[in-house]
Protein backbone atom coordinates (compact mmCIF):
# COMPACT_ATOMS: atom_id res chain seq x y z
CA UNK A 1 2.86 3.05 -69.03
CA UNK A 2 5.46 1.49 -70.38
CA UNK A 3 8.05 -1.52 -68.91
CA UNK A 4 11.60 -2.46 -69.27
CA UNK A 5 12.48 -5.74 -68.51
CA UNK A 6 16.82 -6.99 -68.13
CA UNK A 7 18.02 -9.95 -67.15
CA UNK A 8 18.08 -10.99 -63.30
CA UNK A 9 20.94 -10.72 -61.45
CA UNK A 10 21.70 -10.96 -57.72
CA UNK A 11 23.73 -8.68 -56.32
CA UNK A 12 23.28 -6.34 -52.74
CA UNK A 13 20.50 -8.38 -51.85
CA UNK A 14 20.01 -7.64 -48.19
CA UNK A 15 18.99 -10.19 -45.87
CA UNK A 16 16.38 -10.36 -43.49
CA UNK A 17 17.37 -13.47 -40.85
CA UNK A 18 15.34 -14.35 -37.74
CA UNK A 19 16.22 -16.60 -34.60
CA UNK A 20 13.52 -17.25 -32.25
CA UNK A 21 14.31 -19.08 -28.80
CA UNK A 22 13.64 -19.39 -25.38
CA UNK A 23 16.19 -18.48 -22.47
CA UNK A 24 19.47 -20.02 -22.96
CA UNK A 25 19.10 -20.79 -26.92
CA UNK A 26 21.92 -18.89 -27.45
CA UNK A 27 19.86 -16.67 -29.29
CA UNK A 28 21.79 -13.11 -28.51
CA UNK A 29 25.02 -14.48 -29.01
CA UNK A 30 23.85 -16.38 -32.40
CA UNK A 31 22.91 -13.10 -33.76
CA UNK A 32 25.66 -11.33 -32.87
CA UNK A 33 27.98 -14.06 -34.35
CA UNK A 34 26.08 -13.92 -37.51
CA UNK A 35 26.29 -9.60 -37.68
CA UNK A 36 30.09 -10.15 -36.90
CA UNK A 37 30.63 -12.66 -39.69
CA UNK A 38 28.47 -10.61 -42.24
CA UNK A 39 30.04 -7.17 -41.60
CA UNK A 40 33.64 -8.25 -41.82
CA UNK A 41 35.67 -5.66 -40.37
CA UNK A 42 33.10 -2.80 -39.59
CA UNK A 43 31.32 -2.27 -36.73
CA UNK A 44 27.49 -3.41 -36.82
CA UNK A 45 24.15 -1.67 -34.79
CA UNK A 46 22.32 -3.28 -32.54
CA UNK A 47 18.57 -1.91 -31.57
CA UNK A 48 18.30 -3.54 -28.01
CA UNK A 49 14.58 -3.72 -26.13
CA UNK A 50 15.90 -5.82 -23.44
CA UNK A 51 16.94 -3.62 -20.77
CA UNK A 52 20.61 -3.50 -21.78
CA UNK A 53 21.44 -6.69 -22.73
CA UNK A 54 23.45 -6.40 -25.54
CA UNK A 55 26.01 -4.92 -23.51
CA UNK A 56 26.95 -8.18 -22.20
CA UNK A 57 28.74 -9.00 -25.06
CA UNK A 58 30.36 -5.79 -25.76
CA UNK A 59 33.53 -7.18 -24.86
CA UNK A 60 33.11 -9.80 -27.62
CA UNK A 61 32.08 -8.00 -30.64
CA UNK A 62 32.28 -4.22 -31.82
CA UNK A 63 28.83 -3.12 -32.10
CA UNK A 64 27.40 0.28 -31.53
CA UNK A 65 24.34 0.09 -29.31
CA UNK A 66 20.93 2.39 -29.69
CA UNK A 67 18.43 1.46 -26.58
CA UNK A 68 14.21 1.29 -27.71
CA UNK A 69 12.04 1.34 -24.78
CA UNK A 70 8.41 1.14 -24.46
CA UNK A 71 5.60 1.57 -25.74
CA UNK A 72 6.78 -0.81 -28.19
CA UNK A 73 5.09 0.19 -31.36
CA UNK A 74 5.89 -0.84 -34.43
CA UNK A 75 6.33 2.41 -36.35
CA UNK A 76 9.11 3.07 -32.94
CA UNK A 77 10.54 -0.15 -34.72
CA UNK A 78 10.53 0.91 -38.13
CA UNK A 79 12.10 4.21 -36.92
CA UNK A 80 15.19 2.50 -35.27
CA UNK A 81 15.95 0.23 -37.87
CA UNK A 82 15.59 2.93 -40.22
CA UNK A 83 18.15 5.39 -38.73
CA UNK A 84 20.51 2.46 -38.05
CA UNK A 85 20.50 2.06 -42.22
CA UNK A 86 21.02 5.46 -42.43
CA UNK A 87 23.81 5.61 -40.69
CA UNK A 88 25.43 3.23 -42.65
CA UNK A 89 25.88 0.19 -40.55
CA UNK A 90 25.91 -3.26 -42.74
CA UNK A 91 24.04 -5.19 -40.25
CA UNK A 92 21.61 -4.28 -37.98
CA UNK A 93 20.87 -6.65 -34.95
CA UNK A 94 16.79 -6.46 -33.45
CA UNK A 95 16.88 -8.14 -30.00
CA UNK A 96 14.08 -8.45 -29.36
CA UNK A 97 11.54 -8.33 -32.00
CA UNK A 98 8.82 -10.22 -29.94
CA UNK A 99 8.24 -6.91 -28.14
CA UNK A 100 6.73 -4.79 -31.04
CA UNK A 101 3.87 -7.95 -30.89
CA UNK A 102 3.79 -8.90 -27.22
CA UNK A 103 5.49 -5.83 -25.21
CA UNK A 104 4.80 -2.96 -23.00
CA UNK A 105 2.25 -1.05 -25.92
CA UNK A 106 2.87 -3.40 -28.65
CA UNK A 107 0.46 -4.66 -31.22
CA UNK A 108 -1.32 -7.04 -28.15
CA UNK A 109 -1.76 -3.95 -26.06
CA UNK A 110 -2.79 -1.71 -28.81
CA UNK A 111 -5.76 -4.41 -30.23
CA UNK A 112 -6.37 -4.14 -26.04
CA UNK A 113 -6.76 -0.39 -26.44
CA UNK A 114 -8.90 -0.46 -29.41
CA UNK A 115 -11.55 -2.37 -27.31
CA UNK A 116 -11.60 -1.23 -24.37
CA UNK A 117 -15.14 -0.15 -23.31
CA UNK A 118 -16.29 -1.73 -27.21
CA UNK A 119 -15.71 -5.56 -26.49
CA UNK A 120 -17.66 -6.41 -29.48
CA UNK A 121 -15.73 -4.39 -31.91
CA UNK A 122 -13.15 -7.07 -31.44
CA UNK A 123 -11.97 -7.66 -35.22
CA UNK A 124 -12.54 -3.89 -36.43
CA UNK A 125 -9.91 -3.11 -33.25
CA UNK A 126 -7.43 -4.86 -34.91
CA UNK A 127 -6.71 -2.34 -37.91
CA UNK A 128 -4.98 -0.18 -36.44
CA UNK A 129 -2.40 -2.44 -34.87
CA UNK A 130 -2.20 -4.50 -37.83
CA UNK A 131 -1.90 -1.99 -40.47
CA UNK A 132 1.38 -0.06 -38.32
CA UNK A 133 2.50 -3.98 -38.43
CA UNK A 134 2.20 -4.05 -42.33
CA UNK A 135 3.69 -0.75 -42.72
CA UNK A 136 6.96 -1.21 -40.25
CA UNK A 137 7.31 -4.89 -42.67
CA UNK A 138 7.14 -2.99 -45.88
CA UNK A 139 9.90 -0.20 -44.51
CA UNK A 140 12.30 -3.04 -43.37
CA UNK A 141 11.85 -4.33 -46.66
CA UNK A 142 12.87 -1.14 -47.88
CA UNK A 143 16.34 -0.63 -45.80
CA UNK A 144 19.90 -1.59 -47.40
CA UNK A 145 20.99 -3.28 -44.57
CA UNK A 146 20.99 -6.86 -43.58
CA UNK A 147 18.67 -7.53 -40.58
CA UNK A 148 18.64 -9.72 -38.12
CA UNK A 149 15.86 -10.29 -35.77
CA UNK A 150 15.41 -11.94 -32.41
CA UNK A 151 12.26 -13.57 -31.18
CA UNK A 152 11.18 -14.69 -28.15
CA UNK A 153 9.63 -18.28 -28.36
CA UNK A 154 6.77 -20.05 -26.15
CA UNK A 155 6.09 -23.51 -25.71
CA UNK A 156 2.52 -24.26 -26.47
CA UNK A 157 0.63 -27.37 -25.73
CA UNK A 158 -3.12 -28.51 -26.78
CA UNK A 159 -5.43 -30.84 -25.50
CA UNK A 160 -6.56 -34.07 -27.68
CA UNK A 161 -8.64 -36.93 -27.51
CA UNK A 162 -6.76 -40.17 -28.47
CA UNK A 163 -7.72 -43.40 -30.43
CA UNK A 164 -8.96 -44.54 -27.66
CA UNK A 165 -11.06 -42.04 -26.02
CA UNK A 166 -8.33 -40.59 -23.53
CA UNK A 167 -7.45 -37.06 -23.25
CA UNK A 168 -3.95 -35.91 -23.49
CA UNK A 169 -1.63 -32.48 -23.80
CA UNK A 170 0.44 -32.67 -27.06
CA UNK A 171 3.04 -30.19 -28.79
CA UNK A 172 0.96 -27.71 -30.57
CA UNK A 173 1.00 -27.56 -34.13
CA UNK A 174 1.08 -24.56 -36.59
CA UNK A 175 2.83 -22.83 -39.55
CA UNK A 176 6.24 -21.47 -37.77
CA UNK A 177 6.43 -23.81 -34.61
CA UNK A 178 8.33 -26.97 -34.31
CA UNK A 179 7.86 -29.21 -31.67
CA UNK A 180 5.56 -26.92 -30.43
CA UNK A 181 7.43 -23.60 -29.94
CA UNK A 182 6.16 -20.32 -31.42
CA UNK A 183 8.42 -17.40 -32.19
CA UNK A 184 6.41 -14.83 -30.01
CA UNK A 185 5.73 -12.22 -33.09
CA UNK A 186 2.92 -11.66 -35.14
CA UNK A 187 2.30 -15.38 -36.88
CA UNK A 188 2.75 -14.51 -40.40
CA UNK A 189 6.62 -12.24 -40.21
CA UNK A 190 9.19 -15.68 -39.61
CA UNK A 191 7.62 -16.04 -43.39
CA UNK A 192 8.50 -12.76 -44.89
CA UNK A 193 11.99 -13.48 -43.67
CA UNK A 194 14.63 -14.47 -46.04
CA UNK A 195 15.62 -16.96 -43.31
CA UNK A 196 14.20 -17.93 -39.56
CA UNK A 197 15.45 -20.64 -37.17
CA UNK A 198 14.74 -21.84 -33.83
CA UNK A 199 17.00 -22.30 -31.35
CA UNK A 200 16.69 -24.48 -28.02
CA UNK A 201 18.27 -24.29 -25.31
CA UNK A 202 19.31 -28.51 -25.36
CA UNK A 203 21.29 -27.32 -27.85
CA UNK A 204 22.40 -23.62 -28.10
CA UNK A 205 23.10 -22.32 -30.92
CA UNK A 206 22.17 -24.61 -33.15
CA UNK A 207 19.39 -23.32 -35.83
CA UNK A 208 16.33 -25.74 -36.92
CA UNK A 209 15.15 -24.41 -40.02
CA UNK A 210 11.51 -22.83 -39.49
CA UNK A 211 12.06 -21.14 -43.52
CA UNK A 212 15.17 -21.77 -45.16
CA UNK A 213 13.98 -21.81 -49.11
CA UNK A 214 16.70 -24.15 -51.58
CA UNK A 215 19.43 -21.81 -52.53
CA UNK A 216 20.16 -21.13 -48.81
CA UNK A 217 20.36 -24.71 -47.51
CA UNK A 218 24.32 -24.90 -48.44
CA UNK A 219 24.88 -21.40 -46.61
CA UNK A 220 23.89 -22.46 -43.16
CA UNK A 221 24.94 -25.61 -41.55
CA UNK A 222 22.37 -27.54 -39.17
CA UNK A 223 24.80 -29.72 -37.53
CA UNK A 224 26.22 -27.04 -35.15
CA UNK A 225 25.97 -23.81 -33.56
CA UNK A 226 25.99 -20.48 -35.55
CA UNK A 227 28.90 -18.47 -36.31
CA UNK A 228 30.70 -16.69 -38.35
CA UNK A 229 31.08 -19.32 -40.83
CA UNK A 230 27.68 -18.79 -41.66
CA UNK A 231 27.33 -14.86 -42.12
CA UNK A 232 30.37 -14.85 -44.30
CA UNK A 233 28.90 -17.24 -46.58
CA UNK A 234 25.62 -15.24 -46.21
CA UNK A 235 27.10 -12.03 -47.15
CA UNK A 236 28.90 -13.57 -49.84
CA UNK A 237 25.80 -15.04 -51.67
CA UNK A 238 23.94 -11.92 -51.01
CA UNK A 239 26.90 -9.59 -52.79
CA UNK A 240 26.13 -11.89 -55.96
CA UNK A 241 29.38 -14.70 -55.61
CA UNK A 242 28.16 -18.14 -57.33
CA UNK A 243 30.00 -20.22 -55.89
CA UNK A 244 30.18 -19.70 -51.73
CA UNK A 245 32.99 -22.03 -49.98
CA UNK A 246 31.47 -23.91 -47.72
């Protein structure tokens, strides 16, 4: 086999951006501000789990709306996203991706499944679940739009044992959380992202980075909400431009 190597240039890079919040981050409208400022002039999808939601802002943005109901696997995921793209939409908008881990027959319920009546079998139960989770990653790696995902997120707290002896509940601590909020999704996806944020609701709209790698940083400002601003700038760095107005 035989290789050809040419030099490295970015262009039509598509972008995979999540926002993960709790109820009034701001999270929808983020998103949607985002798709808006990334597609320009042309209408964008938007894949909506949430019981109609995303019609709420029809009357601010020009989307086209496709419904997924449960059971929320993730090949029913991959599917959507998939037949947005090949419609041709620039951006497609995922509200909300937390259901394809924690939903009505998502990957939760399906590792449930797998047990049931084999308790012990508790690891082996997950490959199923896992491997459909893999596979619907790989596929929206595949697609040539940009992406946008929604999470849910969860406050979590832990119990520890102080200097001094005392017990006491404390933010919990892991890879994608900050100040102890998750994105509810499976714990490894916020990092296959090109992008993820968290947004609270203290301050809607406004992203905390949970991955935002170097040559991103001067795309997406931290010192206020979302908006167009943003996806423009987005879009323009992932068509290939140098130099992106800030």
């Amino acid at each position: 086999m035989t290789f050809e190597f040419r030099p490295a240039v970015r262009e039509n890079v598509p972008l995979l951006i999540g926002l993960a919040g709790g109820t009034g981050s701001g999270k929808t409208y983020s998103a949607m501000m985002l798709a808006k400022g990334i597609a320009g002039t042309n209408r964008f999808a938007v894949i909506d789990t949430e019981n109609g939601r995303a019609k709420h802002y029809a009357d601010l943005f020009e989307f086209d709306v496709a419904d997924l109901t449960a059971p929320f696997r993730p090949q029913a995921y991959a599917d959507a996203i998939q037949a947005a793209d090949e419609k041709g939409y620039p951006v497609i908008v995922v509200d909300s991706m937390s259901h394809e881990w924690s939903g009505d027959g998502g990957c939760l319920d399906w590792h449930e499944e797998e047990m049931r009546g084999q308790e012990t079998r508790k690891m082996t139960a997950w490959i199923k679940p896992k491997m459909a989770h893999k596979q619907m990653v790989s596929r929206m790696l595949q697609v040539n739009a940009h992406v946008i995902l929604c999470f849910r997120a969860e406050e979590k707290l832990e119990q520890i044992t102080d200097t001094d002896g005392k017990k006491k509940w404390v933010p919990k601590k892991g890879v994608t959380a900050l100040d102890g909020w998750f994105p509810v999704s499976e714990k490894n996806l916020p990092y296959e992202l090109t992008a993820s944020f968290l947004l609270m609701a203290d301050q809607p709209g406004v992203p905390r980075p949970i991955k935002l790698q170097e040559q991103h940083k001067d795309l997406v400002r931290l010192d206020g909400p979302l908006g167009e601003g943003a996806g423009k700038r987005l879009a323009e760095w992932a068509a290939g431009k140098t130099k992106v107005a800030a």
